[in-house]
N, C-alpha and C. Protein backbone atom coordinates (compact mmCIF):
# COMPACT_ATOMS: atom_id res chain seq x y z
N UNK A 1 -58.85 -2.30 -37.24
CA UNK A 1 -60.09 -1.88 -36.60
C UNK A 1 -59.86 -1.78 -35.09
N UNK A 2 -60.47 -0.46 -34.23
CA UNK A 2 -60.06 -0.67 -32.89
C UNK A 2 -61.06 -1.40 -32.36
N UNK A 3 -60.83 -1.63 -31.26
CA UNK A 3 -61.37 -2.69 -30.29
C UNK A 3 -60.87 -2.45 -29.05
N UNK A 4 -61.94 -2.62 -27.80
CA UNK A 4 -61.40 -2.70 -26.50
C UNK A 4 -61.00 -3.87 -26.05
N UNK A 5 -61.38 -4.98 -27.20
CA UNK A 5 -60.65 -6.05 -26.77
C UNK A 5 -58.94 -5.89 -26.85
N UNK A 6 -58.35 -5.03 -27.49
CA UNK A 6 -56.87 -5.22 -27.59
C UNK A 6 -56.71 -3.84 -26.32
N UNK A 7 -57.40 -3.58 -25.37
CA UNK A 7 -56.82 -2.43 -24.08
C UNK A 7 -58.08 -1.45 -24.78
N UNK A 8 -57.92 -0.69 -23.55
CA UNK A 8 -58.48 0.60 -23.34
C UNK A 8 -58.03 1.59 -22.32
N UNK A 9 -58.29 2.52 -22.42
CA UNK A 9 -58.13 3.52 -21.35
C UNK A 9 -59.00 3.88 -20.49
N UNK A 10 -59.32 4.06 -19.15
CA UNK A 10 -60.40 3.94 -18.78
C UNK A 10 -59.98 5.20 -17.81
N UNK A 11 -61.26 6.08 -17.99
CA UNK A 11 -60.68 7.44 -17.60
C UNK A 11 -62.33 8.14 -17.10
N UNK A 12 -62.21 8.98 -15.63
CA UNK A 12 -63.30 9.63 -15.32
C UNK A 12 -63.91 10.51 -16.16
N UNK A 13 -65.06 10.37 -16.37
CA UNK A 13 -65.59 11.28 -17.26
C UNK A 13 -65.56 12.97 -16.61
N UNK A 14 -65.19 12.82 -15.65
CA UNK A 14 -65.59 14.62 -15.09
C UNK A 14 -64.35 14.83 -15.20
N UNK A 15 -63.03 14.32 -15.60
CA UNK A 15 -61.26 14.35 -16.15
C UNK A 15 -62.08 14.88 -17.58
N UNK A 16 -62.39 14.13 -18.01
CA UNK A 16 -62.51 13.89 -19.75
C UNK A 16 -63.03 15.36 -19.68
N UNK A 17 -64.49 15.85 -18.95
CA UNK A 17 -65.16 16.55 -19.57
C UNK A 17 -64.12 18.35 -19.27
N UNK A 18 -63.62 17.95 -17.95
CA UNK A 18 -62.95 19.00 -17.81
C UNK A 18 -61.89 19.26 -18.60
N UNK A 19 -61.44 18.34 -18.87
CA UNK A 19 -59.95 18.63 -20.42
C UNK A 19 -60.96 19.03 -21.61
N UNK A 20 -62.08 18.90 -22.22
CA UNK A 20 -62.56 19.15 -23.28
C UNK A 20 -63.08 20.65 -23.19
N UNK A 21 -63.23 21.22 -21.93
CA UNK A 21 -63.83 22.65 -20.99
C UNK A 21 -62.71 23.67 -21.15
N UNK A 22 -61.26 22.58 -21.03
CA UNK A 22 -60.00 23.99 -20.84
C UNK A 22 -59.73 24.27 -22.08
N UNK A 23 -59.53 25.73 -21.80
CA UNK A 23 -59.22 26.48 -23.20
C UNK A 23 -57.35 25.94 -23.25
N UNK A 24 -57.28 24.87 -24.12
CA UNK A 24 -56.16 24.48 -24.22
C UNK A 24 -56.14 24.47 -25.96
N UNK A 25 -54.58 24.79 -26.27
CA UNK A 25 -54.41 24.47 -27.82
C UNK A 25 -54.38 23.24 -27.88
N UNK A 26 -53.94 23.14 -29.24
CA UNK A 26 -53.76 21.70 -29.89
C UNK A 26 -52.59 21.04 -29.41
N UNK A 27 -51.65 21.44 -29.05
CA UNK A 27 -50.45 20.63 -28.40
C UNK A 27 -50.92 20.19 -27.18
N UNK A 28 -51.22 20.95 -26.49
CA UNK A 28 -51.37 20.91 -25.38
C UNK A 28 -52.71 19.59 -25.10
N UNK A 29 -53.67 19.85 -25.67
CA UNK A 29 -53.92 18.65 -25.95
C UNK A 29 -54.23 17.22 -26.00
N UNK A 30 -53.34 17.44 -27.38
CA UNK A 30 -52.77 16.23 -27.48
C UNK A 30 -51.71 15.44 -25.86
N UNK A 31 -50.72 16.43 -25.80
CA UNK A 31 -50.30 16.28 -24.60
C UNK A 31 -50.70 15.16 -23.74
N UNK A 32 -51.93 16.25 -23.06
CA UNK A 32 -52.68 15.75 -22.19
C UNK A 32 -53.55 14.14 -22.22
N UNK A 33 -53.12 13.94 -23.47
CA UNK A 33 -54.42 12.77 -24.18
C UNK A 33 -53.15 11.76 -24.23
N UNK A 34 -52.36 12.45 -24.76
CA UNK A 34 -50.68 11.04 -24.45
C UNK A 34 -50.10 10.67 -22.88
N UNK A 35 -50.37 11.54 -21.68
CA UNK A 35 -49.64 11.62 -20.21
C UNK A 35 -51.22 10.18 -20.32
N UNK A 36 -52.23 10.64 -20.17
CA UNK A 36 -53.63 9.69 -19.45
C UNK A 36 -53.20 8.71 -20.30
N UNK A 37 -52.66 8.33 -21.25
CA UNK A 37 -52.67 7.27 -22.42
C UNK A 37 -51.70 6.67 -21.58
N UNK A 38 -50.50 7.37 -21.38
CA UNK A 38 -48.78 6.54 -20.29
C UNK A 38 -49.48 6.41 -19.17
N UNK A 39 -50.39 7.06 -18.28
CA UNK A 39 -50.91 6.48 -17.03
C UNK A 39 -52.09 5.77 -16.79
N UNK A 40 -52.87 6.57 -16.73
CA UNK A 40 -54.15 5.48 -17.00
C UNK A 40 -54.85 4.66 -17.82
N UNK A 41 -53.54 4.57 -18.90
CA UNK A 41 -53.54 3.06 -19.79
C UNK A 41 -53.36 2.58 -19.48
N UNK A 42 -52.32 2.33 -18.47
CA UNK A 42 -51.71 1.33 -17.56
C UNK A 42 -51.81 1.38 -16.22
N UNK A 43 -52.86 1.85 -16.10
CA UNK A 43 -53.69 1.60 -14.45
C UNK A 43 -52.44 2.32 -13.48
N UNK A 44 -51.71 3.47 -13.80
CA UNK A 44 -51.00 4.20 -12.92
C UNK A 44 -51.81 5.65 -12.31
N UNK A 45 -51.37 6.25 -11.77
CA UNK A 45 -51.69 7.86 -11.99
C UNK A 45 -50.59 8.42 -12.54
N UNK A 46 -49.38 8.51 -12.03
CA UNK A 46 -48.68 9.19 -12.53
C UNK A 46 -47.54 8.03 -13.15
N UNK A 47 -46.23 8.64 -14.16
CA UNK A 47 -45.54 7.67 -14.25
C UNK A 47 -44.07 8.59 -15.03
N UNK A 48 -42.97 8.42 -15.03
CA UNK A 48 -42.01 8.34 -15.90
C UNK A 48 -42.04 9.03 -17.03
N UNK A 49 -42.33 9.49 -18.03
CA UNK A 49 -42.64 10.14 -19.37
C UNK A 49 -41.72 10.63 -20.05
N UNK A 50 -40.80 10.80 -20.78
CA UNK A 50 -40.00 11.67 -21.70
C UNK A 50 -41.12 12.67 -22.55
N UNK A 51 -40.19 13.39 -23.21
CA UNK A 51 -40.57 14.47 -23.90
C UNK A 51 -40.86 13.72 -25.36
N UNK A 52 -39.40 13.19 -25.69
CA UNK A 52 -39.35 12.28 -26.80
C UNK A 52 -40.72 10.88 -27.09
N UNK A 53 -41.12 10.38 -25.65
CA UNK A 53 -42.00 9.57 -25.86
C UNK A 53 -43.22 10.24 -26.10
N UNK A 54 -43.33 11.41 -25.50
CA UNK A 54 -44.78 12.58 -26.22
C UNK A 54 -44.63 12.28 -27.40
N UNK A 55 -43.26 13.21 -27.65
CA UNK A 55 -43.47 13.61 -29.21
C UNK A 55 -43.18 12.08 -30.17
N UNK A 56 -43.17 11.42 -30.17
CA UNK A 56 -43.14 10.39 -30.71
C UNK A 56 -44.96 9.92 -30.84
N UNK A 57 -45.44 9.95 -29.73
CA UNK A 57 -46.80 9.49 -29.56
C UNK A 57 -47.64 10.72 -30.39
N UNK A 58 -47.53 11.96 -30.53
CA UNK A 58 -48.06 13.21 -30.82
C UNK A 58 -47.48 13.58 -32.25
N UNK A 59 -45.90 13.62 -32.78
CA UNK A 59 -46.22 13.78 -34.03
C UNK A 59 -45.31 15.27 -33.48
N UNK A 60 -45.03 15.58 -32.28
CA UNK A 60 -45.22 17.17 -32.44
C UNK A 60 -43.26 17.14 -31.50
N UNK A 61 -42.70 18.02 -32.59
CA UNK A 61 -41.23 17.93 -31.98
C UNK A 61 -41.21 18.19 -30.24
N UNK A 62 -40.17 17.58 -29.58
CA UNK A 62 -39.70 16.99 -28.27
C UNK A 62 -39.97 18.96 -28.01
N UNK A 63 -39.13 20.14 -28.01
CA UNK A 63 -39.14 21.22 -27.89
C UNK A 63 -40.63 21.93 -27.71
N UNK A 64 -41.32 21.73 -28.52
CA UNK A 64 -42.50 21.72 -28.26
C UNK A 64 -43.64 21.18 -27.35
N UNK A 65 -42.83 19.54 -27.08
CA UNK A 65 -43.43 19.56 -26.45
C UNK A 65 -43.23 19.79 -24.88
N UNK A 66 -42.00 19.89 -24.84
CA UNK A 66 -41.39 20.46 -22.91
C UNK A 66 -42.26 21.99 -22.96
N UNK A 67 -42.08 22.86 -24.01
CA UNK A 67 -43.05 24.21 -23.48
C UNK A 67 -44.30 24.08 -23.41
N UNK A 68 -45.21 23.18 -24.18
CA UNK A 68 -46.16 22.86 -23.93
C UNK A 68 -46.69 22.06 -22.80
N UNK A 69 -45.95 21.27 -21.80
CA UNK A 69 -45.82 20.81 -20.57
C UNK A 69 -45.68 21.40 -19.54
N UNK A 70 -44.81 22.81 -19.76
CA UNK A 70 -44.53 23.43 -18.83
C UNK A 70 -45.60 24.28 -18.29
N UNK A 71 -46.10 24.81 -20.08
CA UNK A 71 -47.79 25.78 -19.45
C UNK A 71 -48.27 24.94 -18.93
N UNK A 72 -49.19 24.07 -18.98
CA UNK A 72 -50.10 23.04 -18.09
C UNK A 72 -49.25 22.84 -17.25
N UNK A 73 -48.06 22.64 -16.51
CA UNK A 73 -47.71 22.61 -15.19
C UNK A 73 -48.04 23.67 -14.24
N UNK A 74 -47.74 25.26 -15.50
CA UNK A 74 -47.92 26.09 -14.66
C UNK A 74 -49.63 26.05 -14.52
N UNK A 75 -50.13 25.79 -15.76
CA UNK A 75 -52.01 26.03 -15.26
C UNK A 75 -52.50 25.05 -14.56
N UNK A 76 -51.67 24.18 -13.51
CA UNK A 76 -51.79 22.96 -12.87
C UNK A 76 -52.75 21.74 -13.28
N UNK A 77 -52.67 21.70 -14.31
CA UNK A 77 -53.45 20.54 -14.83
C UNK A 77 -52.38 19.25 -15.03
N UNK A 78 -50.88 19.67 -15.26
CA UNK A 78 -50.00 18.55 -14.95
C UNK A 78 -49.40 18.79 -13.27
N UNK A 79 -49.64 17.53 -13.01
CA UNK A 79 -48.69 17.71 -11.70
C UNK A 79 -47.67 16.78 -11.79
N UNK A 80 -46.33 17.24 -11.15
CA UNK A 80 -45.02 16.47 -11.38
C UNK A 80 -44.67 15.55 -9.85
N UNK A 81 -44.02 15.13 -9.64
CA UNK A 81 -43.02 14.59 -8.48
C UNK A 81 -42.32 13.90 -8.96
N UNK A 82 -41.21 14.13 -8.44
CA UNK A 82 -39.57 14.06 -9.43
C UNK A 82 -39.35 14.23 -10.24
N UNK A 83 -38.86 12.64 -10.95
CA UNK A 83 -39.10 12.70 -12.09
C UNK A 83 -40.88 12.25 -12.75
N UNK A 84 -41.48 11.53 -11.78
CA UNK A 84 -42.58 11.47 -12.01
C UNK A 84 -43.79 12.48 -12.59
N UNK A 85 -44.42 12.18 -13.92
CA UNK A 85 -45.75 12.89 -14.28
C UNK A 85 -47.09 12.55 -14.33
N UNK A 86 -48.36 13.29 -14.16
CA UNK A 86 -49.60 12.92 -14.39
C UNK A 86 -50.86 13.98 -14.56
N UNK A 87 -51.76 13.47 -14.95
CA UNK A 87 -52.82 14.49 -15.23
C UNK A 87 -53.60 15.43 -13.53
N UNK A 88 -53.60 16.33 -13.36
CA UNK A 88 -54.06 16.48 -12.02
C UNK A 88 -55.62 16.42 -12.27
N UNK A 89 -56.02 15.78 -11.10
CA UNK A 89 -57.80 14.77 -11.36
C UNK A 89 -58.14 15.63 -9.99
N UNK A 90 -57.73 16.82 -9.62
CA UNK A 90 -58.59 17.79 -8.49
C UNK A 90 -58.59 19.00 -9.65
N UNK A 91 -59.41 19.01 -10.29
CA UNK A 91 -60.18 19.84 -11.97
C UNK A 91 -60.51 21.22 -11.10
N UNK A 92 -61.01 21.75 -9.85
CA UNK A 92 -61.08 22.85 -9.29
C UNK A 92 -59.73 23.50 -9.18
N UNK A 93 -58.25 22.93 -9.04
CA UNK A 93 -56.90 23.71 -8.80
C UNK A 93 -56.80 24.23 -10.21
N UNK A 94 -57.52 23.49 -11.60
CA UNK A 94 -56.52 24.23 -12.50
C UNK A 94 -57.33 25.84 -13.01
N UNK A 95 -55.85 26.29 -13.47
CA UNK A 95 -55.95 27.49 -13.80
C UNK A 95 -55.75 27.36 -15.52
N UNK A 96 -56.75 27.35 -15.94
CA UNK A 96 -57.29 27.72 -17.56
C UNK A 96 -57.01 29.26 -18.04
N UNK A 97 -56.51 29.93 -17.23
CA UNK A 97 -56.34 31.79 -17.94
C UNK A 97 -55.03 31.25 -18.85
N UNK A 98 -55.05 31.36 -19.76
CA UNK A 98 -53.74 31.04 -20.72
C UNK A 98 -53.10 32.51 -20.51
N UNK A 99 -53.58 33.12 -20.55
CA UNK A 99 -52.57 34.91 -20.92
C UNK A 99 -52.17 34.58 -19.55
N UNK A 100 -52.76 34.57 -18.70
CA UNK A 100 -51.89 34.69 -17.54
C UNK A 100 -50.66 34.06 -17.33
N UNK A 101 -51.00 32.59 -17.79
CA UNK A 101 -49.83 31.31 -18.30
C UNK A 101 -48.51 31.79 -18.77
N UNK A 102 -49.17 32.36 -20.01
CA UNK A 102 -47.82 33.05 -20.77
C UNK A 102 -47.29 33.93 -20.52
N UNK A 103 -47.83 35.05 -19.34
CA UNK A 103 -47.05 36.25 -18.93
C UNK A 103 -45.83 35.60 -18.14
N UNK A 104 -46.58 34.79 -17.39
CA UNK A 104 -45.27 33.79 -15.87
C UNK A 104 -44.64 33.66 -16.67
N UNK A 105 -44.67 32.82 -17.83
CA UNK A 105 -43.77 32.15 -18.85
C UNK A 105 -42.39 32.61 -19.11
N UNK A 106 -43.09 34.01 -20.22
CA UNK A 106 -42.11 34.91 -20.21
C UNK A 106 -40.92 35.52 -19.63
N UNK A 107 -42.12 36.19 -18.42
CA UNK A 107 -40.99 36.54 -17.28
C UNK A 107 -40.16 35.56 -16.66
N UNK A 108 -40.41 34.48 -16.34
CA UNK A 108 -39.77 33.66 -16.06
C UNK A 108 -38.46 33.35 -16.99
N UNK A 109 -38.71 32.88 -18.11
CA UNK A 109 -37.54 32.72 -19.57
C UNK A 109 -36.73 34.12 -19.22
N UNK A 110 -37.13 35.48 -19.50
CA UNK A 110 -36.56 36.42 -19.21
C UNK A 110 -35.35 36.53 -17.90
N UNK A 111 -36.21 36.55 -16.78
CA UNK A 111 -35.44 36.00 -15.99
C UNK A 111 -33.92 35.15 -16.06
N UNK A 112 -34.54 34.01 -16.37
CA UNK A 112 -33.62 32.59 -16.60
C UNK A 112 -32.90 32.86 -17.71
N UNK A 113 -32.75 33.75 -19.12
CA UNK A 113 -32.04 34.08 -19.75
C UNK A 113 -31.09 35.40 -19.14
N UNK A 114 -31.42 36.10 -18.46
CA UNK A 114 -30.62 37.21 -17.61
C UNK A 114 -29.69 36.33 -16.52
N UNK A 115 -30.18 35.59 -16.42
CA UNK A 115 -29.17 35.08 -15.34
C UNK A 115 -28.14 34.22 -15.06
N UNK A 116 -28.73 33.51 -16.84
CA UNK A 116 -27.70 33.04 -17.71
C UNK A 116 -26.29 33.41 -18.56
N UNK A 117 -27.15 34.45 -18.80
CA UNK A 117 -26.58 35.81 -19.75
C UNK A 117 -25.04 36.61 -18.74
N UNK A 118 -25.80 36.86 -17.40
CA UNK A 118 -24.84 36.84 -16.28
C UNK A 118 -23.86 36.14 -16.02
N UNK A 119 -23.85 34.73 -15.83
CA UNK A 119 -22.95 33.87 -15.87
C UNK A 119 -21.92 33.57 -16.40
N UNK A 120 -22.24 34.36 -17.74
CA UNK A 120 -21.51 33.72 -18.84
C UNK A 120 -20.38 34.59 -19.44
N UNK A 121 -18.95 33.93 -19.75
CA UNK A 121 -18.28 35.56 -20.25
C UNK A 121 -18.77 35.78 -21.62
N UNK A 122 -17.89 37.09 -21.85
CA UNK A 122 -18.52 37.83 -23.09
C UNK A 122 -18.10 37.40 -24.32
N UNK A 123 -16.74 36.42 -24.65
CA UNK A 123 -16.97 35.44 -25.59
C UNK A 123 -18.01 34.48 -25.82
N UNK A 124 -18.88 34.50 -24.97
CA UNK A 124 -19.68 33.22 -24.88
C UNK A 124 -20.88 33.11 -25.60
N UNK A 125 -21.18 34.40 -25.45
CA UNK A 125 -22.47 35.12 -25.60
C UNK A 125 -22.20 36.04 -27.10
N UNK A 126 -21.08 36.26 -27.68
CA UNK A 126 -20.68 36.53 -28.71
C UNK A 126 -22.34 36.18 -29.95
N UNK A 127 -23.02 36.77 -30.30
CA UNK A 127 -23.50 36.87 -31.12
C UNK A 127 -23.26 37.30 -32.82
N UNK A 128 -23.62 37.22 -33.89
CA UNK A 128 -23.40 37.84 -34.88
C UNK A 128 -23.77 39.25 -34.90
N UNK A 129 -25.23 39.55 -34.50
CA UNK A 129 -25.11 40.91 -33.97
C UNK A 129 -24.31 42.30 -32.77
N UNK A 130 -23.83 41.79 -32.05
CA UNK A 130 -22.50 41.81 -31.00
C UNK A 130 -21.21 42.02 -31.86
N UNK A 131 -21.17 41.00 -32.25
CA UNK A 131 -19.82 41.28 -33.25
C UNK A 131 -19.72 42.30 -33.78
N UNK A 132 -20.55 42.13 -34.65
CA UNK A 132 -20.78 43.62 -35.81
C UNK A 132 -21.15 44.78 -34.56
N UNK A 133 -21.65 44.80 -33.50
CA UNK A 133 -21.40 45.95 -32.76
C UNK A 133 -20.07 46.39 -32.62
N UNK A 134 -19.24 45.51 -31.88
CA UNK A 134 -17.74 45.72 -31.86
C UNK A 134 -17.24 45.93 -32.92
N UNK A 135 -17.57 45.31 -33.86
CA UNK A 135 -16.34 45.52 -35.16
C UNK A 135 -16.74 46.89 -35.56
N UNK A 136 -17.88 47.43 -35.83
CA UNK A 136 -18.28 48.85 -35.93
C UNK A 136 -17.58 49.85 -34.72
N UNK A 137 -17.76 49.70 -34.02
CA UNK A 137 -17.12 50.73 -32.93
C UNK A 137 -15.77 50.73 -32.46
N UNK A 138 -15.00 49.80 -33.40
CA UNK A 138 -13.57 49.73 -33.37
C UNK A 138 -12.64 50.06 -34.60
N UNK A 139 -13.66 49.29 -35.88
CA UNK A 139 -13.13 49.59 -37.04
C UNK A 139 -13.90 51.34 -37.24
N UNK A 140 -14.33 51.38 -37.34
CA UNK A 140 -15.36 52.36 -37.88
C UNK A 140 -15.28 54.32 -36.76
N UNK A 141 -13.67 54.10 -36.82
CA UNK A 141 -13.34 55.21 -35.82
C UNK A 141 -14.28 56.45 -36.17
N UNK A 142 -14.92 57.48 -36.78
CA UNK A 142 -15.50 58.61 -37.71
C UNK A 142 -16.76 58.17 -36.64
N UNK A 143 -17.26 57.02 -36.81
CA UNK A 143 -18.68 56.82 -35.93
C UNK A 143 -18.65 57.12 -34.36
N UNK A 144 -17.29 56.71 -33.73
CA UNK A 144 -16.77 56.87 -32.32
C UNK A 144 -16.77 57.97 -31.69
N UNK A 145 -16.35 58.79 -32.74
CA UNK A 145 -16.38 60.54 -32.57
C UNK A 145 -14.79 60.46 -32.09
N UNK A 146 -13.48 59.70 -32.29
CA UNK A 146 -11.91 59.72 -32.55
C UNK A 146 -11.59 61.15 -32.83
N UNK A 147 -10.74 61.73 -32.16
CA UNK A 147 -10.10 62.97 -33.15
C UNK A 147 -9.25 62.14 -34.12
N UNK A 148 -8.59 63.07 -35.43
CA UNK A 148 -7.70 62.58 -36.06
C UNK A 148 -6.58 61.99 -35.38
N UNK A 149 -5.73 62.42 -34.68
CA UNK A 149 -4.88 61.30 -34.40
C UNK A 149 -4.98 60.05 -33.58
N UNK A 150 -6.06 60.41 -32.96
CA UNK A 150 -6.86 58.76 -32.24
C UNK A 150 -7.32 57.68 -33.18
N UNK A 151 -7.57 58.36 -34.34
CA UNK A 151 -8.13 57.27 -35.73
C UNK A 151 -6.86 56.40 -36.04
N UNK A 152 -5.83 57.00 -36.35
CA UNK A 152 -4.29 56.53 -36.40
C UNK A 152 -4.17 55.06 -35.17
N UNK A 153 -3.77 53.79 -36.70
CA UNK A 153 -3.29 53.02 -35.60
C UNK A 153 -1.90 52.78 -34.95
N UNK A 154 -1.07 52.38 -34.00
CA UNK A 154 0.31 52.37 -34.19
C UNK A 154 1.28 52.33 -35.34
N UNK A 155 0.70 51.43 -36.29
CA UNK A 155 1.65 51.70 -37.06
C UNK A 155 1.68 52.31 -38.60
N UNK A 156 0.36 53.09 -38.51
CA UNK A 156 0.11 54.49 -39.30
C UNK A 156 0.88 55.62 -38.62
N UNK A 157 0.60 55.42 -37.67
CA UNK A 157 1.60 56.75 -36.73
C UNK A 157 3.22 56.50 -36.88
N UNK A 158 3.33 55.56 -36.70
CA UNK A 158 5.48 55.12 -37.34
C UNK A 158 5.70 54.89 -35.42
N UNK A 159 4.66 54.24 -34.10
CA UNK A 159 5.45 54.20 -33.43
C UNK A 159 5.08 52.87 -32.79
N UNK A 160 4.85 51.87 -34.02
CA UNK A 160 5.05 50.20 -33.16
C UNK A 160 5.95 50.08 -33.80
N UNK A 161 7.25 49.28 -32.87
CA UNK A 161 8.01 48.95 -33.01
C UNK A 161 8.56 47.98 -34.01
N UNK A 162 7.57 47.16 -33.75
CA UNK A 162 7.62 46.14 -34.84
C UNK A 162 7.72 46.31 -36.30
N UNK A 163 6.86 47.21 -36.20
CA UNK A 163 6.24 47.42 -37.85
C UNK A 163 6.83 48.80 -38.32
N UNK A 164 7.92 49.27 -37.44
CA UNK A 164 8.78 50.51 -37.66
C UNK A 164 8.95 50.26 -38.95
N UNK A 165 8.92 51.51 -40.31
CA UNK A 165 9.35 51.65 -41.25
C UNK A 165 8.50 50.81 -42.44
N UNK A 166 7.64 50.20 -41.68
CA UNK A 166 7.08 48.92 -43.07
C UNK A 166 5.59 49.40 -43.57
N UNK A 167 4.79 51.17 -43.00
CA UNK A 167 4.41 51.66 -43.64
C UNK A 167 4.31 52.68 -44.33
N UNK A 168 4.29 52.92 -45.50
CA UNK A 168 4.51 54.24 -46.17
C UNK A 168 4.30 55.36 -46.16
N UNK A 169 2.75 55.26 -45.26
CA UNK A 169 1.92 56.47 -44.91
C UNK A 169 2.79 57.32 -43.35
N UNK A 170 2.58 56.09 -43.10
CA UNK A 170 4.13 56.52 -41.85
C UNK A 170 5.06 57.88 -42.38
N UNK A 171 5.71 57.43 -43.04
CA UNK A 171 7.32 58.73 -43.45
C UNK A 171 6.27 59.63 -44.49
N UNK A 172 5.37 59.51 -44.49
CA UNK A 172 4.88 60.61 -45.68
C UNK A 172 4.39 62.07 -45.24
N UNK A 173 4.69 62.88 -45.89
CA UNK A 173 4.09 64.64 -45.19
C UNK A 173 2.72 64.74 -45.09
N UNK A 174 2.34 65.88 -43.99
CA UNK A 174 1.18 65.83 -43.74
C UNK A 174 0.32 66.47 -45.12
N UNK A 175 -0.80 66.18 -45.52
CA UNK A 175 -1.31 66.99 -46.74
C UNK A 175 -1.55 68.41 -47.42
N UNK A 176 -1.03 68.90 -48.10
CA UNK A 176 -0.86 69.94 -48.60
C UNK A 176 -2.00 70.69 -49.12
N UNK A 177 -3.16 70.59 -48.78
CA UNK A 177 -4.64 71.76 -49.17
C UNK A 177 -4.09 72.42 -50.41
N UNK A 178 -3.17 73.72 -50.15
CA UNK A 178 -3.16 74.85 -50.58
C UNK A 178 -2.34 74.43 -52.19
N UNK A 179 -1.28 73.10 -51.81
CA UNK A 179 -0.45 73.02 -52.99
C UNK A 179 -1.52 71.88 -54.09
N UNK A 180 -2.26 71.41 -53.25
CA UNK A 180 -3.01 70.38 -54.66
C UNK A 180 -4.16 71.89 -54.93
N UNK A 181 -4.91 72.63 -54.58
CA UNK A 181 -5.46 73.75 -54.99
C UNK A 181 -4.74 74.30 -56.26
N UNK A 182 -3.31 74.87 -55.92
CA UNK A 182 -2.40 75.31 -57.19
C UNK A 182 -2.50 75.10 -57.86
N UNK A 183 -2.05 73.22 -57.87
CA UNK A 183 -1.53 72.43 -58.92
C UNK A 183 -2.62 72.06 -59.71
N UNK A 184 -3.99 71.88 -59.21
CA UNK A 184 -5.34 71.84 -60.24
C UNK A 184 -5.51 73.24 -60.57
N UNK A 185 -5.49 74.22 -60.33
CA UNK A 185 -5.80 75.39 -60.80
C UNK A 185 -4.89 76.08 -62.16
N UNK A 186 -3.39 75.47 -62.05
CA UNK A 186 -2.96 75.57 -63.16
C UNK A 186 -2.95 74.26 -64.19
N UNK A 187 -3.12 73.38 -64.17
CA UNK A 187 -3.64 72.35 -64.83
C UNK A 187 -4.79 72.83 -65.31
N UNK A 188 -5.70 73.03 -64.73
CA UNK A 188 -7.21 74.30 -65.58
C UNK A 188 -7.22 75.18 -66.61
N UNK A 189 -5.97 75.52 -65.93
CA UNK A 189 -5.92 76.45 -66.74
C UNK A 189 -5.16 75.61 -68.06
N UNK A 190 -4.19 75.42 -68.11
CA UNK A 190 -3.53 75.12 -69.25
C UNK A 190 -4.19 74.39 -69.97
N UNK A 191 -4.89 73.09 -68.94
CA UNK A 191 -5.81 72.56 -70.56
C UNK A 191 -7.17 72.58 -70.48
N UNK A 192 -7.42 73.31 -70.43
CA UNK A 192 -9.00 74.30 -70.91
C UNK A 192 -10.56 73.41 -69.40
């Protein structure tokens, strides 16, 4: 059974009423109801917080909950210093437009993935889709637009060294059109 005899939280009601006012989801939230729970449960404003101690308190994976921290940072309802966190209790700075939230968001991630993406060599970034780009536009000469002898690898052509003589197609004549034409045409003929 709860009781304020075992603690309470003791929190301004014009905090309270303004968190119940912002168009916030359910993470977010909760969130907000776990940071006042780590601070002004314990008579701080701000304090220390992990992600892990959210999501532990919330139920709602650690990943979830850093993006969900980050919008309310950006809609300034969390304010940070350092490593330090807390609820911001000047309710006129925050910005409640969520679309707006998530456009920064975006662009921002966008950003920060481009510039990552930059950094990085091109093994790195190797995707499964990437791959199969390359392996298509290397294996897949006919798609490249190759003339015939560009399709030819060295040692289809008979001139890596290495592999001199060890393929067959190598020493073989170029194809004969006119003589396999013949040779089915009298085969046709002879057996019906």
């Amino acid at each position: 059974m709860a009781d304020t005899d075992d603690g309470y939280t003791r929190i301004a009601n014009e905090l309270l009423e303004a968190i119940l006012r912002a168009n916030l989801t359910a993470r977010q939230l909760k969130i907000a109801f776990a940071i006042i729970r780590k601070t002004y449960g314990f008579g701080k404003k701000t304090d220390r917080i992990t992600n892990t101690q959210i999501a532990s308190m919330t139920g709602i994976h650690h990943t979830h909950v850093c993006t969900a921290k980050n919008e309310m940072i950006m809609m300034n309802i969390i304010v940070t210093s350092g490593t330090q966190i807390g609820i911001n209790k000047i309710v006129s700075d925050w910005n409640c437009d969520i679309s707006q939230v998530s456009e920064t968001l975006a662009k921002s991630a966008n950003k920060s993935l481009a510039t990552s993406a930059n950094g990085h060599s091109p093994t790195q970034l190797n995707t499964k889709e990437t791959i199969q780009k390359k392996e298509r536009n290397t294996t897949q000469t006919h798609a490249v637009g190759l003339s015939l002898e560009e399709k030819l690898t060295p040692r289809q052509k008979g001139t890596n060294p290495r592999a001199k003589g060890t393929n067959p197609r190598s020493a073989m004549p170029a194809f004969d059109r006119e003589r396999l034409r013949d040779t089915w045409n009298s085969k046709a003929d002879k057996h019906g």
